[in-house]
N, C-alpha and C. Protein backbone atom coordinates (compact mmCIF):
# COMPACT_ATOMS: atom_id res chain seq x y z
N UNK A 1 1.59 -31.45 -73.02
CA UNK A 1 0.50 -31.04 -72.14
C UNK A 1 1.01 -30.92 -70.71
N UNK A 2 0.50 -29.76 -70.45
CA UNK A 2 0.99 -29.77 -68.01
C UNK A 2 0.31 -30.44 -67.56
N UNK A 3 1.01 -31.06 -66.45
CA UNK A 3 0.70 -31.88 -65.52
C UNK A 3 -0.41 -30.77 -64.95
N UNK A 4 -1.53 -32.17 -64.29
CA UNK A 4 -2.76 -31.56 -63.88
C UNK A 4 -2.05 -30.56 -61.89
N UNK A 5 -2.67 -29.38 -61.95
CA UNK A 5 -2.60 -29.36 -60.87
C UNK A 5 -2.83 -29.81 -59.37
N UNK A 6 -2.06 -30.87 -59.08
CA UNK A 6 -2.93 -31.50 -57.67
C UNK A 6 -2.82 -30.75 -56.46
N UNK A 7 -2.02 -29.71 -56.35
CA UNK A 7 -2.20 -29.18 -54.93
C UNK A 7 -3.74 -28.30 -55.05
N UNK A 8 -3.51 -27.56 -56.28
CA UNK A 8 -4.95 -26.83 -55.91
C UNK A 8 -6.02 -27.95 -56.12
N UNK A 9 -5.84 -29.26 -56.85
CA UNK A 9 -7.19 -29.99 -56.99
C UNK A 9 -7.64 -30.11 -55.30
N UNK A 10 -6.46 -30.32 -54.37
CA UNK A 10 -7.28 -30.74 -53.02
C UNK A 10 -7.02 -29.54 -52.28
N UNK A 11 -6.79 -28.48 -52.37
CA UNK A 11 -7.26 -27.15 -51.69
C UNK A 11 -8.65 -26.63 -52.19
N UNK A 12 -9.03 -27.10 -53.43
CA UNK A 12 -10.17 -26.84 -53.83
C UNK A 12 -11.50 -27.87 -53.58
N UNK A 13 -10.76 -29.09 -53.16
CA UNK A 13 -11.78 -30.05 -52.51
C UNK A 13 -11.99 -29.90 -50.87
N UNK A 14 -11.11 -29.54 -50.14
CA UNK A 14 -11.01 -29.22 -49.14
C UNK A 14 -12.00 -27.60 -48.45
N UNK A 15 -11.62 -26.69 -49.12
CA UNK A 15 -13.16 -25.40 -49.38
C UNK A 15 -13.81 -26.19 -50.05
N UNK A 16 -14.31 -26.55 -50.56
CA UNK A 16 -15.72 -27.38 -51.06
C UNK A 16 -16.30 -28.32 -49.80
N UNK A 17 -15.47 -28.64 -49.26
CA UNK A 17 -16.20 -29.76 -47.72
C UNK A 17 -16.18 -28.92 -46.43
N UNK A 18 -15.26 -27.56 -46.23
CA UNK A 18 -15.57 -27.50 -45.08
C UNK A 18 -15.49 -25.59 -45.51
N UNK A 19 -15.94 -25.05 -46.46
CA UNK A 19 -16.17 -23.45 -46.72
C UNK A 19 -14.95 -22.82 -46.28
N UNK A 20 -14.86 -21.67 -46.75
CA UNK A 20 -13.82 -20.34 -46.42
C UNK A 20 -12.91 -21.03 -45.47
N UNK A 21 -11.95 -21.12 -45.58
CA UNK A 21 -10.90 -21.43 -45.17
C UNK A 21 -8.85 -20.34 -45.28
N UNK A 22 -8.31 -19.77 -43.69
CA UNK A 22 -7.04 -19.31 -44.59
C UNK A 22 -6.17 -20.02 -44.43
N UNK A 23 -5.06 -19.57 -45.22
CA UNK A 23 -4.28 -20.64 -45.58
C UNK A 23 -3.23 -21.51 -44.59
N UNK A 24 -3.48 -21.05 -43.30
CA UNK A 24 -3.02 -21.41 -42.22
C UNK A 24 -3.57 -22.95 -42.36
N UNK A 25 -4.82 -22.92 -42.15
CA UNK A 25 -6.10 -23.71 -41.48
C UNK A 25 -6.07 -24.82 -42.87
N UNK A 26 -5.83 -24.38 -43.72
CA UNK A 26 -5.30 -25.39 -45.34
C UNK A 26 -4.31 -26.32 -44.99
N UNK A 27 -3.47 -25.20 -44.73
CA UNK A 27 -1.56 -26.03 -45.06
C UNK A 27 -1.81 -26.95 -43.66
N UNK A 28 -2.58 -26.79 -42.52
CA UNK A 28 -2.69 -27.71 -41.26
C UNK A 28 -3.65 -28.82 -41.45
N UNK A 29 -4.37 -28.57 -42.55
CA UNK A 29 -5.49 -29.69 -42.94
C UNK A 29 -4.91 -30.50 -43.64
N UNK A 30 -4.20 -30.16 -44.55
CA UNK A 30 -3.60 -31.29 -45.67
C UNK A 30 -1.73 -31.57 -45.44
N UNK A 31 -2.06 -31.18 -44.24
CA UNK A 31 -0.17 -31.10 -43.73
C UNK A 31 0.67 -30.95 -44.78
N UNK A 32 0.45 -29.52 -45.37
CA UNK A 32 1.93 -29.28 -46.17
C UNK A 32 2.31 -27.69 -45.34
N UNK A 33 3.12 -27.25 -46.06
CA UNK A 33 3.47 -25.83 -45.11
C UNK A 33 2.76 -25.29 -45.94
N UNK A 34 2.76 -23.73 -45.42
CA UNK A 34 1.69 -22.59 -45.25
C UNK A 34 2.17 -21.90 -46.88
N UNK A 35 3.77 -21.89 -46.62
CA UNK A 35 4.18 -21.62 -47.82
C UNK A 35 3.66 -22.29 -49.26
N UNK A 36 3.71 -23.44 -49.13
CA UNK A 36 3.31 -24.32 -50.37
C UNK A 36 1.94 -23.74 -50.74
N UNK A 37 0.90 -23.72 -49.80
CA UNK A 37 -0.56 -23.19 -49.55
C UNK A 37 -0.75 -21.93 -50.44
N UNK A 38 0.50 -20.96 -50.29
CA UNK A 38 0.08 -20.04 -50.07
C UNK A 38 0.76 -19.25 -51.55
N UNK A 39 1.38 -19.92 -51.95
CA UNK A 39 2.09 -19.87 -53.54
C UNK A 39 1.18 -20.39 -54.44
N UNK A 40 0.41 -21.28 -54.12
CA UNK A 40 -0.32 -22.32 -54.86
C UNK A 40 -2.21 -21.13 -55.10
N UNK A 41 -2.76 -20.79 -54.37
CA UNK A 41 -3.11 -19.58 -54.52
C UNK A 41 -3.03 -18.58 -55.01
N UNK A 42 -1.85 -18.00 -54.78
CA UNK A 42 -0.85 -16.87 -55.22
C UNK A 42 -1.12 -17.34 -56.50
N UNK A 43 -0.51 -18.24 -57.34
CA UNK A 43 -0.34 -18.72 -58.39
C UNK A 43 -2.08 -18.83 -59.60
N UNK A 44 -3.12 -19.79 -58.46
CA UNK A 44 -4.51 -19.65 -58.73
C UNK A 44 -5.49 -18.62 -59.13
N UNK A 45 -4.92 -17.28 -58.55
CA UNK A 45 -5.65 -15.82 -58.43
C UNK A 45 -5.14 -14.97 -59.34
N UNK A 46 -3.55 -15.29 -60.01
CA UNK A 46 -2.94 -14.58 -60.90
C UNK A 46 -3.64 -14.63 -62.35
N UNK A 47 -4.33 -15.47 -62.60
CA UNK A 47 -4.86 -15.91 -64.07
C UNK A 47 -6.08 -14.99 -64.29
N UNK A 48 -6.62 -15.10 -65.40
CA UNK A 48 -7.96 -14.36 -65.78
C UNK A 48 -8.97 -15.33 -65.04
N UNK A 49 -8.98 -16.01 -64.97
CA UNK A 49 -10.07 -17.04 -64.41
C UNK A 49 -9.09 -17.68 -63.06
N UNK A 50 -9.65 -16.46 -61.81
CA UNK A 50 -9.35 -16.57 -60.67
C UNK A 50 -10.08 -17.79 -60.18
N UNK A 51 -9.43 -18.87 -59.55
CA UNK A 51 -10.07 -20.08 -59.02
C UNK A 51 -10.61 -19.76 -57.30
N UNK A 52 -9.70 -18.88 -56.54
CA UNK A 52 -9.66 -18.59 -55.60
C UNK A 52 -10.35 -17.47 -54.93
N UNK A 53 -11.11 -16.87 -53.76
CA UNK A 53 -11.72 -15.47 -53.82
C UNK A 53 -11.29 -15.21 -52.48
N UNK A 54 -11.18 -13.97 -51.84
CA UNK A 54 -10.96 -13.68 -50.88
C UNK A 54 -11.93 -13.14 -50.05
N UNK A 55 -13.22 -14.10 -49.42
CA UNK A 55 -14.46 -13.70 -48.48
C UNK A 55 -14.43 -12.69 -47.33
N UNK A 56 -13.57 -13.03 -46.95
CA UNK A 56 -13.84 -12.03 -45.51
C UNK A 56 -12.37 -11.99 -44.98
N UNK A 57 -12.01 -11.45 -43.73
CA UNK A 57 -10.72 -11.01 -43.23
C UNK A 57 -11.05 -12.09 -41.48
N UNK A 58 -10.26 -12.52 -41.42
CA UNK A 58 -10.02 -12.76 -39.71
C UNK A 58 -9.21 -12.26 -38.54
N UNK A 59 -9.89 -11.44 -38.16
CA UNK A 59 -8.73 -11.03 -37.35
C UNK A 59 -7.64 -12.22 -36.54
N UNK A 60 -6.52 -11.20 -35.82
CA UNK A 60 -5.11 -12.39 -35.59
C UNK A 60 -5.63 -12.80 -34.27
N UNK A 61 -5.77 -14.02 -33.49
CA UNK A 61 -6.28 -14.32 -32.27
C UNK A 61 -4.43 -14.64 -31.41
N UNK A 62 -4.58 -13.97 -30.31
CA UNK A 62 -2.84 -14.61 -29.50
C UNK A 62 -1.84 -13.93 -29.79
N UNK A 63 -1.98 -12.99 -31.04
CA UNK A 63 -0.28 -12.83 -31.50
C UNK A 63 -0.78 -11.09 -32.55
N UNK A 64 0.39 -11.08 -32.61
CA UNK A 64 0.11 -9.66 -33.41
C UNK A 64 0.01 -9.54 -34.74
N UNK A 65 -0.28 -8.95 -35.69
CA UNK A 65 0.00 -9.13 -37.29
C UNK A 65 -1.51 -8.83 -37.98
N UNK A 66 -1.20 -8.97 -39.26
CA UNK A 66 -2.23 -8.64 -39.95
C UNK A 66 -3.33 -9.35 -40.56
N UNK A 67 -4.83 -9.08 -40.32
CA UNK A 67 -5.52 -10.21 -40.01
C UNK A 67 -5.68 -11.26 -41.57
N UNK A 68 -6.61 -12.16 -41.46
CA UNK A 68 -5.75 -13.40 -42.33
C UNK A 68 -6.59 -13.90 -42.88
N UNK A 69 -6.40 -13.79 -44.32
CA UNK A 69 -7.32 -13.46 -45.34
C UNK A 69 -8.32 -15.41 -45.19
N UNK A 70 -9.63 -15.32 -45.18
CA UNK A 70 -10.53 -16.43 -45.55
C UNK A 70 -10.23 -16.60 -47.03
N UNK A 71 -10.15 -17.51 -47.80
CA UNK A 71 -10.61 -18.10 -49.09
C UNK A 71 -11.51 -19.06 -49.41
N UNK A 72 -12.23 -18.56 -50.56
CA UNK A 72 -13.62 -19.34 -50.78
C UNK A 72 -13.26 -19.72 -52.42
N UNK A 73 -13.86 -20.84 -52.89
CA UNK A 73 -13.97 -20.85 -54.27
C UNK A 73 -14.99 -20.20 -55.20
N UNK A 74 -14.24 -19.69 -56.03
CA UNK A 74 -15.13 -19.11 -57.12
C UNK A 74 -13.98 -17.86 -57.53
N UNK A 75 -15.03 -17.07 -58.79
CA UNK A 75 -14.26 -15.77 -59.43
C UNK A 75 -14.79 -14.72 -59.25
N UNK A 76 -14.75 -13.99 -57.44
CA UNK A 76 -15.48 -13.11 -57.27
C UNK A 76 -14.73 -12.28 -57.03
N UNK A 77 -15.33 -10.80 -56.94
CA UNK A 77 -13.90 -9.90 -56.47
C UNK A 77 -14.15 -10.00 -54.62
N UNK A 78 -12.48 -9.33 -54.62
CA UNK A 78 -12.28 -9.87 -53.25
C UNK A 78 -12.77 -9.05 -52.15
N UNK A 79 -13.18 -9.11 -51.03
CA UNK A 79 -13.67 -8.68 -50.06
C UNK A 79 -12.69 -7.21 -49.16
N UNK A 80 -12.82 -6.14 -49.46
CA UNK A 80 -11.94 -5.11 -48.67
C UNK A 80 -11.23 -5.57 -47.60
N UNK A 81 -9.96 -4.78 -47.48
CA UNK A 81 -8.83 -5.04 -46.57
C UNK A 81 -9.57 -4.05 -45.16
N UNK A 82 -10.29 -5.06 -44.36
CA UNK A 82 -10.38 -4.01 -43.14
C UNK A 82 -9.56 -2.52 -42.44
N UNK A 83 -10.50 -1.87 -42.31
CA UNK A 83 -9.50 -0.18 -42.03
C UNK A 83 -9.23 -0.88 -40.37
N UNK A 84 -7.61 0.40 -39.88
CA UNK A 84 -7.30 0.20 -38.66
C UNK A 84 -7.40 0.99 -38.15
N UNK A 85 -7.42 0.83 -36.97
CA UNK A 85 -7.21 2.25 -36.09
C UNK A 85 -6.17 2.50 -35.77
N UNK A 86 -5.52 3.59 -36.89
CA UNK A 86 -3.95 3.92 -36.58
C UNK A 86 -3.92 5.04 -35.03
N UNK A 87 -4.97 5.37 -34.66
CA UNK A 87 -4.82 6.06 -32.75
C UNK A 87 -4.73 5.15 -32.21
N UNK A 88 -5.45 4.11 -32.33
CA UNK A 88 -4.98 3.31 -31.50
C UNK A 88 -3.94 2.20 -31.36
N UNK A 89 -3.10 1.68 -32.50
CA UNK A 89 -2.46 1.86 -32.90
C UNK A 89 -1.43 2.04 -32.59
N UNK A 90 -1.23 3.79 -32.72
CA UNK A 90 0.36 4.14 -32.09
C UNK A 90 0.18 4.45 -30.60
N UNK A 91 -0.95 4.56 -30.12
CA UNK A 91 -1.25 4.47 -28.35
C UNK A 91 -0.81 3.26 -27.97
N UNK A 92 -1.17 1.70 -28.58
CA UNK A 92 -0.27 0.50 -28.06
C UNK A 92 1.22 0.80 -28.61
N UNK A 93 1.96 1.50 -29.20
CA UNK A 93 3.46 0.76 -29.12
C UNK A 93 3.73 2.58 -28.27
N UNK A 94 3.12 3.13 -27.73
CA UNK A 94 3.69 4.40 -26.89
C UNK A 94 3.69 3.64 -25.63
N UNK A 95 2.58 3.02 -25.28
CA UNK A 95 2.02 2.50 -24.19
C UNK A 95 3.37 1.43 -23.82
N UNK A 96 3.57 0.48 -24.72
CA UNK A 96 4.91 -0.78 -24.90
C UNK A 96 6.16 0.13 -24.57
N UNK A 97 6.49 0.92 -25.40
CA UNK A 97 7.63 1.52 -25.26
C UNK A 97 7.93 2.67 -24.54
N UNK A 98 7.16 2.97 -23.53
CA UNK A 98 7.31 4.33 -22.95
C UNK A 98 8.51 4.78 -22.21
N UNK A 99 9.14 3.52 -21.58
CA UNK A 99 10.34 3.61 -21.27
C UNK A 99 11.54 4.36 -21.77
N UNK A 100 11.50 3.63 -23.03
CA UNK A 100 13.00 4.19 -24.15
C UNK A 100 12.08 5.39 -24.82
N UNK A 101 11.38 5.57 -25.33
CA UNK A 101 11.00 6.55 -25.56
C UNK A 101 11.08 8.07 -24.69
N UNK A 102 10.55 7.86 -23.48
CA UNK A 102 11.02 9.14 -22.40
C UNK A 102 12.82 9.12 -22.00
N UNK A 103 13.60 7.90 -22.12
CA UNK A 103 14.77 8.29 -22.70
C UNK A 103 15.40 8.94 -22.66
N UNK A 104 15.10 8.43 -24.17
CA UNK A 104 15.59 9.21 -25.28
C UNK A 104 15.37 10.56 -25.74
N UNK A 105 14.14 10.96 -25.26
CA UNK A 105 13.78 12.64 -25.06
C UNK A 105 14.81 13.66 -23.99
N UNK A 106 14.94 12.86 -22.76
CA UNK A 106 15.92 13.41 -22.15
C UNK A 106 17.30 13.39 -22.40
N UNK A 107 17.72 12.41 -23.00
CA UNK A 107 18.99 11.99 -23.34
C UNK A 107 19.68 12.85 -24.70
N UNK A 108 18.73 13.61 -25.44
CA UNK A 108 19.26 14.18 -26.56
C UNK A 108 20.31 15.09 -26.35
N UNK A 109 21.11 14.92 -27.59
CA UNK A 109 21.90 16.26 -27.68
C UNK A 109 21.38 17.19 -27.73
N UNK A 110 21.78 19.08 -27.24
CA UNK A 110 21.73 19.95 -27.44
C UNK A 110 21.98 20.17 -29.01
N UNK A 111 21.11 20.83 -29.70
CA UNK A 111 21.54 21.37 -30.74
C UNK A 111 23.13 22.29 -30.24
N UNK A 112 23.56 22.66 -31.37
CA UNK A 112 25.08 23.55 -31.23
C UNK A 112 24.66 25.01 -31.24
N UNK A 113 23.67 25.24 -31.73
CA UNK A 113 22.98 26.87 -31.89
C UNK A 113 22.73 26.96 -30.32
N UNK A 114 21.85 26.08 -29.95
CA UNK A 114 21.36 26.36 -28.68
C UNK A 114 22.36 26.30 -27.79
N UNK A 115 23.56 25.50 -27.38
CA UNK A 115 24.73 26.17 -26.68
C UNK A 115 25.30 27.35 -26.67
N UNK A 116 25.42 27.86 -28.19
CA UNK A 116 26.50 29.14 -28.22
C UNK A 116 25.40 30.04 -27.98
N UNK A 117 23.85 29.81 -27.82
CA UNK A 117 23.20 31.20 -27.28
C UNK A 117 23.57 31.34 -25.93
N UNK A 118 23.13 30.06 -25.38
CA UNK A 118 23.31 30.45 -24.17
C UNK A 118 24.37 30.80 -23.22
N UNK A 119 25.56 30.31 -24.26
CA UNK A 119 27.08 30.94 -23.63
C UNK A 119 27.24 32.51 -24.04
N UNK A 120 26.15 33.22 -24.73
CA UNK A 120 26.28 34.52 -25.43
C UNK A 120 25.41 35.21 -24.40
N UNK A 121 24.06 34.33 -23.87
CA UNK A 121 23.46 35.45 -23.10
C UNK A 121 24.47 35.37 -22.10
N UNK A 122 24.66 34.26 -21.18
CA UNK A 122 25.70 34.25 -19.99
C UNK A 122 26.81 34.69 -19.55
N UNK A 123 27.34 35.85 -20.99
CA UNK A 123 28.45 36.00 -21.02
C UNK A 123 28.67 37.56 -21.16
């Protein structure tokens, strides 16, 4: 017989006392790493009888990345991956990088076609 699972027994007691929880806000509650948290889930959601559900999305507060999934107990389906705004989007890393970017526009090589025309009209 397998040993009973105890990490999910107290990730699953833990959403039961304080609701939707991600796995950040887990692995800092029961001080293990995020990783352990987050395999242990991984592992929970893979089965036919999902223990784990995915409620809502949080966006990232301070830092950049992709926002961070809430988990709730039960076997529900999971809550859509919020849409982005890819304009805005690539307007912040034009905006970040405008420097090397204008560049590198000036800095290009000549194509080789475009030399030998112009040594053909000039000539």
């Amino acid at each position: 017989m397998a040993p009973k699972p105890k990490t999910r027994d107290r990730v699953k007691a833990l959403i039961r006392e304080h609701g939707p929880m991600t796995t950040e806000e887990i692995a800092a509650e029961l001080g293990m790493l995020k990783k352990t948290i987050s395999s242990c889930i991984s592992n929970s959601r893979s089965t036919k009888a999902k223990h784990f559900y995915v409620k809502d999305y949080l966006p990232q507060r301070g830092r950049s990345g992709l926002p961070a999934a809430r988990f709730a107990l039960g076997n529900r389906r999971d809550a859509p991956f919020p849409e982005t705004n890819r304009k805005a989007t690539a307007r912040r890393y034009y905006d970040r990088n405008k420097g090397v970017i204008k560049a590198r526009r000036t800095t290009r090589e000549a194509s080789p076609f475009k030399s030998m025309i112009t040594q053909l009209v000039t000539a």
